[in-house]
N, C-alpha and C. Protein backbone atom coordinates (compact mmCIF):
# COMPACT_ATOMS: atom_id res chain seq x y z
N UNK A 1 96.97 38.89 124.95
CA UNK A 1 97.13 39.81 123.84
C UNK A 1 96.04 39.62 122.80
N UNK A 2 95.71 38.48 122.65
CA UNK A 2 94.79 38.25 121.46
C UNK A 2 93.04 38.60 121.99
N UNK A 3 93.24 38.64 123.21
CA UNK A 3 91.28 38.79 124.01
C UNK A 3 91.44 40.16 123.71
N UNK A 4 90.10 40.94 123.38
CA UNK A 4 90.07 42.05 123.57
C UNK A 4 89.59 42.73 124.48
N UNK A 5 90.60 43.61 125.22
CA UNK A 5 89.95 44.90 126.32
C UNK A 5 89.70 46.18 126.02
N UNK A 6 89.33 47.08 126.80
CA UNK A 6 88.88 48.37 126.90
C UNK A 6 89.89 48.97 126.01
N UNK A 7 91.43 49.06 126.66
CA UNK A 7 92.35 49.97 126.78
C UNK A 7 93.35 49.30 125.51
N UNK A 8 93.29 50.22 124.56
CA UNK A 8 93.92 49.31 123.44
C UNK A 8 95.73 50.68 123.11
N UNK A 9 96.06 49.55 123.11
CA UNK A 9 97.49 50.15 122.66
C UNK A 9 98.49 49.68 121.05
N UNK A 10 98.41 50.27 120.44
CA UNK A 10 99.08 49.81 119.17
C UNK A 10 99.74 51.49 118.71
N UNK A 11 100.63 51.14 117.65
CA UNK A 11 101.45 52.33 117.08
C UNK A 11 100.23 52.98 115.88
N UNK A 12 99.27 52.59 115.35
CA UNK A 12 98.23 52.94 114.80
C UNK A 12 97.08 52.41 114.60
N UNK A 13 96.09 53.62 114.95
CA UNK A 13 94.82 52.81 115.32
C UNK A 13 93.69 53.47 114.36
N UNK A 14 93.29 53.13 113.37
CA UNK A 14 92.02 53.64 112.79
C UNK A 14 90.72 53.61 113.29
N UNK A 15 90.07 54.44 113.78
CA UNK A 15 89.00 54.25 115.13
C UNK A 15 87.44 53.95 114.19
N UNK A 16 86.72 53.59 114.97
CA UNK A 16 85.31 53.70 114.73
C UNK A 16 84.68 54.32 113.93
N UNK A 17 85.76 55.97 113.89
CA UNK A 17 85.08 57.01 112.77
C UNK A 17 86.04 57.51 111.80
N UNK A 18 86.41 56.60 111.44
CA UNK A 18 87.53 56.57 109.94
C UNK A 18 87.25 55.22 108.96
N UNK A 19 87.29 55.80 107.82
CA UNK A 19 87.10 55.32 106.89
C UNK A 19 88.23 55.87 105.69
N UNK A 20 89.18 54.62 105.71
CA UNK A 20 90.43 54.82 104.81
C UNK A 20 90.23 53.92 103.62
N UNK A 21 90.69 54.44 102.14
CA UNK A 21 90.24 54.11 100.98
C UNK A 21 91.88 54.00 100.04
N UNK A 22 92.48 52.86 99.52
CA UNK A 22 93.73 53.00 99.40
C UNK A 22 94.54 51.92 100.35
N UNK A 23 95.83 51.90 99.41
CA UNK A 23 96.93 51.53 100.47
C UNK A 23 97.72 51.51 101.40
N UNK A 24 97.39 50.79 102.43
CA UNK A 24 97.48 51.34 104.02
C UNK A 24 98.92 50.12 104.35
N UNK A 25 100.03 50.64 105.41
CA UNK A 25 101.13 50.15 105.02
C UNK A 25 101.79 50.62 106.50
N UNK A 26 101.84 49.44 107.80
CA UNK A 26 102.56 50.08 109.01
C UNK A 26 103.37 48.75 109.34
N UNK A 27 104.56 49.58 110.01
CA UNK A 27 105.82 49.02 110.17
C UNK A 27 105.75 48.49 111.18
N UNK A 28 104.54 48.61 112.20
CA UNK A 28 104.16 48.16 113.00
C UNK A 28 103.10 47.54 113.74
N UNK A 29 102.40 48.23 114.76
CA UNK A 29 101.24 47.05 115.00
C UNK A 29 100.09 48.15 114.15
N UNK A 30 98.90 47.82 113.66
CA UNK A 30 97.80 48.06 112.85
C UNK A 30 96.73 47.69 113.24
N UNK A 31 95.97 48.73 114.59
CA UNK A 31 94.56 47.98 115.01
C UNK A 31 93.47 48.97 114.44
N UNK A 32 92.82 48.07 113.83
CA UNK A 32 91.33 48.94 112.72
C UNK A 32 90.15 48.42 113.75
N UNK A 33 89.59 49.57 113.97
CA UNK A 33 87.92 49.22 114.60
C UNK A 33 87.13 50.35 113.42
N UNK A 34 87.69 50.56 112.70
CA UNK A 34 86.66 51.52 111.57
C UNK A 34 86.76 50.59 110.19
N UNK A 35 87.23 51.19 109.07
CA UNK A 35 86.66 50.54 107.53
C UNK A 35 88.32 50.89 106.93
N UNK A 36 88.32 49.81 106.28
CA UNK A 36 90.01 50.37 105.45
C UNK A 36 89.62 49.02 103.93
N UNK A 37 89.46 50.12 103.48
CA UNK A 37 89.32 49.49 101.72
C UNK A 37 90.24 49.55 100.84
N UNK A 38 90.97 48.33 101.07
CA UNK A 38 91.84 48.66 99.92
C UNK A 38 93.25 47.76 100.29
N UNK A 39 94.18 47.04 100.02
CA UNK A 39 95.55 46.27 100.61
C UNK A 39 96.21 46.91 101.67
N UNK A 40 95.99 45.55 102.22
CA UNK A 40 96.70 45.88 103.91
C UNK A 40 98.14 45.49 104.10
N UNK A 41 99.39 46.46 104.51
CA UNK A 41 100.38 45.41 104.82
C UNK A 41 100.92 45.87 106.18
N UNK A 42 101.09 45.08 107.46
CA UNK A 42 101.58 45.66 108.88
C UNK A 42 101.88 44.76 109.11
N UNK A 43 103.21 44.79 110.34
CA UNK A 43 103.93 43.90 111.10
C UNK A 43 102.72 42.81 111.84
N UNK A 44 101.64 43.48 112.26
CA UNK A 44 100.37 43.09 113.30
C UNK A 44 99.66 43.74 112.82
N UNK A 45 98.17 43.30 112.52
CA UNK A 45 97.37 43.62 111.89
C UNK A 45 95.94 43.12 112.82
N UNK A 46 95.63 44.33 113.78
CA UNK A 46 94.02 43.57 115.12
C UNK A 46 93.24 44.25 114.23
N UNK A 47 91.92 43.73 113.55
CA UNK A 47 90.55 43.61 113.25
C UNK A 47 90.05 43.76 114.68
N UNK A 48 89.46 44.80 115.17
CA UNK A 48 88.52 44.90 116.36
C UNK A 48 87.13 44.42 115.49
N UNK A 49 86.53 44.15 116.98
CA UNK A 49 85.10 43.85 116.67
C UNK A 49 83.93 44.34 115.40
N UNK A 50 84.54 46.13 115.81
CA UNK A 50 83.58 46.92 114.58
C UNK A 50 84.75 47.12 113.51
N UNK A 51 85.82 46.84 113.38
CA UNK A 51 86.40 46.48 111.99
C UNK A 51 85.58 46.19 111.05
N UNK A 52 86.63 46.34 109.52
CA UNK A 52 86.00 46.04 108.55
C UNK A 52 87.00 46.21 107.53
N UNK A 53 87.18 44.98 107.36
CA UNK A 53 88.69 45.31 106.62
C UNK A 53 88.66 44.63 105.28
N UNK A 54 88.23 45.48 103.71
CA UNK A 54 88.07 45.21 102.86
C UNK A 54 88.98 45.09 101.50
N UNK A 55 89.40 44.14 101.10
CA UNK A 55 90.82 44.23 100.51
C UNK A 55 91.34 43.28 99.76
N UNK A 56 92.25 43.27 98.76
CA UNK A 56 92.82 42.50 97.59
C UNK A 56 93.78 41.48 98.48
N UNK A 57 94.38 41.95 99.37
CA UNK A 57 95.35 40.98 100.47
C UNK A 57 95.43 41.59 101.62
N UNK A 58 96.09 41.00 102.23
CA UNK A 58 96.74 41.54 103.76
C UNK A 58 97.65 40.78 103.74
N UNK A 59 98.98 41.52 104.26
CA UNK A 59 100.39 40.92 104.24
C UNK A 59 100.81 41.38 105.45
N UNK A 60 100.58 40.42 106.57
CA UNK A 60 101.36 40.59 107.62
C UNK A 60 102.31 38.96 108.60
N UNK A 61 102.73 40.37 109.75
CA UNK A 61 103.19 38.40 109.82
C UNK A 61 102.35 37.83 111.09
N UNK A 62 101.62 38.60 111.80
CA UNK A 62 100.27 38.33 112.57
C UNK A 62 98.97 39.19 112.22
N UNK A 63 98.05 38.20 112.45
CA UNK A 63 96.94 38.41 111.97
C UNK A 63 95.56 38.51 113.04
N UNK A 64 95.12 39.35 113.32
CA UNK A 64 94.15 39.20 114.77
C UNK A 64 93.01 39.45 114.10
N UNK A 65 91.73 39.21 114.38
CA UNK A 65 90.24 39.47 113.42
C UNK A 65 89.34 39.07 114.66
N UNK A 66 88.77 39.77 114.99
CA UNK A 66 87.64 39.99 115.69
C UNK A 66 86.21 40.59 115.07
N UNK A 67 86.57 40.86 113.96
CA UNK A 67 85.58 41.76 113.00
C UNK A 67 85.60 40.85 111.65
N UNK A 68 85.17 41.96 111.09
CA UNK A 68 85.08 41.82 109.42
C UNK A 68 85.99 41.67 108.35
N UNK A 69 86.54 40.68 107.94
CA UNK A 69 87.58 40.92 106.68
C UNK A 69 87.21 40.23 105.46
N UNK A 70 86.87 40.46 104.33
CA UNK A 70 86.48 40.46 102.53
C UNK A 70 88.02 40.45 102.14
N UNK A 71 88.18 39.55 102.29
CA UNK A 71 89.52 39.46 101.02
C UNK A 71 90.64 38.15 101.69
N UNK A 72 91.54 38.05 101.00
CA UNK A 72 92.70 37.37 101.33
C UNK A 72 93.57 37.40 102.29
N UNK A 73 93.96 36.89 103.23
CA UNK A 73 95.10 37.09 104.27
C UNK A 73 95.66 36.21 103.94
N UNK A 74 97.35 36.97 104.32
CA UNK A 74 98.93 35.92 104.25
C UNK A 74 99.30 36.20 105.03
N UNK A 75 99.84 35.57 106.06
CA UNK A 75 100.43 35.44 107.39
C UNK A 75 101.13 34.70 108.01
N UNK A 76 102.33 34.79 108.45
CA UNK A 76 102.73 33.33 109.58
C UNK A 76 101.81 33.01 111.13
N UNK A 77 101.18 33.76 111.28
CA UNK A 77 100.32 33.42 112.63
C UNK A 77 99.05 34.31 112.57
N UNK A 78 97.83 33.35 112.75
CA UNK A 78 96.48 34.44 112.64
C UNK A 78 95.69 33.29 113.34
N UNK A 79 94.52 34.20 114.11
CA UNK A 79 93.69 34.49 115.05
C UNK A 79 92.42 34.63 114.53
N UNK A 80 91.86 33.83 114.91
CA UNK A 80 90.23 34.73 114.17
C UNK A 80 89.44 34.28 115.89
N UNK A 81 88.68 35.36 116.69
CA UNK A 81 88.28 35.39 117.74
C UNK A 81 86.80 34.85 117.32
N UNK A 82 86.03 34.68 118.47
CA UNK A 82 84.39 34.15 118.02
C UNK A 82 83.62 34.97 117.04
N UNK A 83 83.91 36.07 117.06
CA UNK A 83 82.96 37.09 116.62
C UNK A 83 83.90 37.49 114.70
N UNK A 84 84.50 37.07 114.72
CA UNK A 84 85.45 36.87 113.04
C UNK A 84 84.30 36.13 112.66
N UNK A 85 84.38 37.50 111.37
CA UNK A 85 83.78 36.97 109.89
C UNK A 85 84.62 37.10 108.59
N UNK A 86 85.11 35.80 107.82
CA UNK A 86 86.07 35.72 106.92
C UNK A 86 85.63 35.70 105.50
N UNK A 87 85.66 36.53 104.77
CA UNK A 87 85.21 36.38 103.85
C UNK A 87 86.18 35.82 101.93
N UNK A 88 87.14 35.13 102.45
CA UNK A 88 88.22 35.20 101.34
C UNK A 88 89.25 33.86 101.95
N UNK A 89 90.57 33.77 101.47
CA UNK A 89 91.41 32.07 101.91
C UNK A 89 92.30 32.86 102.75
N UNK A 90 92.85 31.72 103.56
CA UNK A 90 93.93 32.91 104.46
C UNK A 90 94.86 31.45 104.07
N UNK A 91 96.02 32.04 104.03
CA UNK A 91 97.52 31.54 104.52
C UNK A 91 98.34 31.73 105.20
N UNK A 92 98.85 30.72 106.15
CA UNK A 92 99.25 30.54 107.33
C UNK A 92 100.31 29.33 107.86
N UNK A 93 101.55 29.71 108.97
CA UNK A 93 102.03 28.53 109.19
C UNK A 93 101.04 28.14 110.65
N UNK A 94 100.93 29.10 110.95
CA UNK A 94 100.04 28.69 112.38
C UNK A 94 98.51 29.37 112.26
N UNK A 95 97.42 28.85 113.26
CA UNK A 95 96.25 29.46 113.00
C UNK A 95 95.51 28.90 114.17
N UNK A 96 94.73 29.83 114.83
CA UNK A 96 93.75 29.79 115.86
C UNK A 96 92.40 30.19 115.71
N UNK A 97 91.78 29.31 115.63
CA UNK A 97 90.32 29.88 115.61
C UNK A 97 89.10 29.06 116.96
N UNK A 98 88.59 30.66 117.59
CA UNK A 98 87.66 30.14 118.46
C UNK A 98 86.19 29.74 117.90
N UNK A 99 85.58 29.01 118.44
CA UNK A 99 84.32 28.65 118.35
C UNK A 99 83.48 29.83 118.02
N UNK A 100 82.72 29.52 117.37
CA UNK A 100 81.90 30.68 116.29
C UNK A 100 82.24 31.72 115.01
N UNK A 101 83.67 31.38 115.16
CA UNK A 101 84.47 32.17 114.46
C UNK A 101 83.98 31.36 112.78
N UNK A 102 83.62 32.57 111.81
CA UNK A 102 82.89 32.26 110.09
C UNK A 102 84.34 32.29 109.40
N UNK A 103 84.37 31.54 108.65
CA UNK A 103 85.32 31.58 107.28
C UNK A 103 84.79 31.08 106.27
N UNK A 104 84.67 31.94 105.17
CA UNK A 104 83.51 31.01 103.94
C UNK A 104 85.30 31.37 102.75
N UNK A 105 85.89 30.21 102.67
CA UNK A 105 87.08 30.37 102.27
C UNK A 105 87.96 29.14 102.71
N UNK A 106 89.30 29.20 101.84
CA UNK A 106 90.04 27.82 102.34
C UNK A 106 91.53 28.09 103.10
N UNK A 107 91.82 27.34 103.72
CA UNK A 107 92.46 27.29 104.49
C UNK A 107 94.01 27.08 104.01
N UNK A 108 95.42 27.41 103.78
CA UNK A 108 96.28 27.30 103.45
C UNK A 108 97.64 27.13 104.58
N UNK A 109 98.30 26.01 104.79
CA UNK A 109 99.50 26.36 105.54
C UNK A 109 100.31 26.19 105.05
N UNK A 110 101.05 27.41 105.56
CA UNK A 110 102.66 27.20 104.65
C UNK A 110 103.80 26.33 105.23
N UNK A 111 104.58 25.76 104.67
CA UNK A 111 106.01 25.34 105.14
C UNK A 111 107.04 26.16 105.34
N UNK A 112 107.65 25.57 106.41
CA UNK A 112 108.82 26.15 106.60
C UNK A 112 108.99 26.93 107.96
């Protein structure tokens, strides 16, 4: 689930050629391969590669980043793949990060 393939399936997908400005808010899974400026909150939240996810927070309870994210993440479980670039602190009870994967930011786990 967390590698990325061709064939992507989620309940909303902001593609390559969208660019959303504002508060973006799904009850479910949330995969961005385009630009979304502005607070994120989704059940699942995939950063594709050409993501770019620019923002005051992200409030989900998984976190996938393969791309670009400028801002804060809160999460119980997040992912940052090789190609994640972090630009802000994330919080987390769990956290995976592959080799090459950038975070210029600090690291937070929660209890409980």
């Amino acid at each position: 689930m967390f590698g990325m393939s061709k064939k992507i399936i989620a309940s909303s997908v902001v593609s390559d050629a969208m660019r959303i400005k504002g508060n973006v808010e799904s009850l479910s899974e949330l995969y961005v391969d385009g630009v979304i400026e502005g607070p994120v909150k989704a059940k699942i939240l995939i950063v594709g590669v050409n993501g770019r996810v620019k923002t005051s927070g992200i409030e989900a309870e998984k976190v996938v980043v393969h791309g670009l994210v400028e801002g804060d993440i809160n999460a119980v479980s997040v992912y940052l793949g090789a190609t994640a670039r972090i630009q802000g602190n994330i919080a987390h009870k769990d956290i995976s990060i592959e080799n090459g994967a950038f975070i210029n930011g600090d690291l937070k786990q929660k209890r409980g």
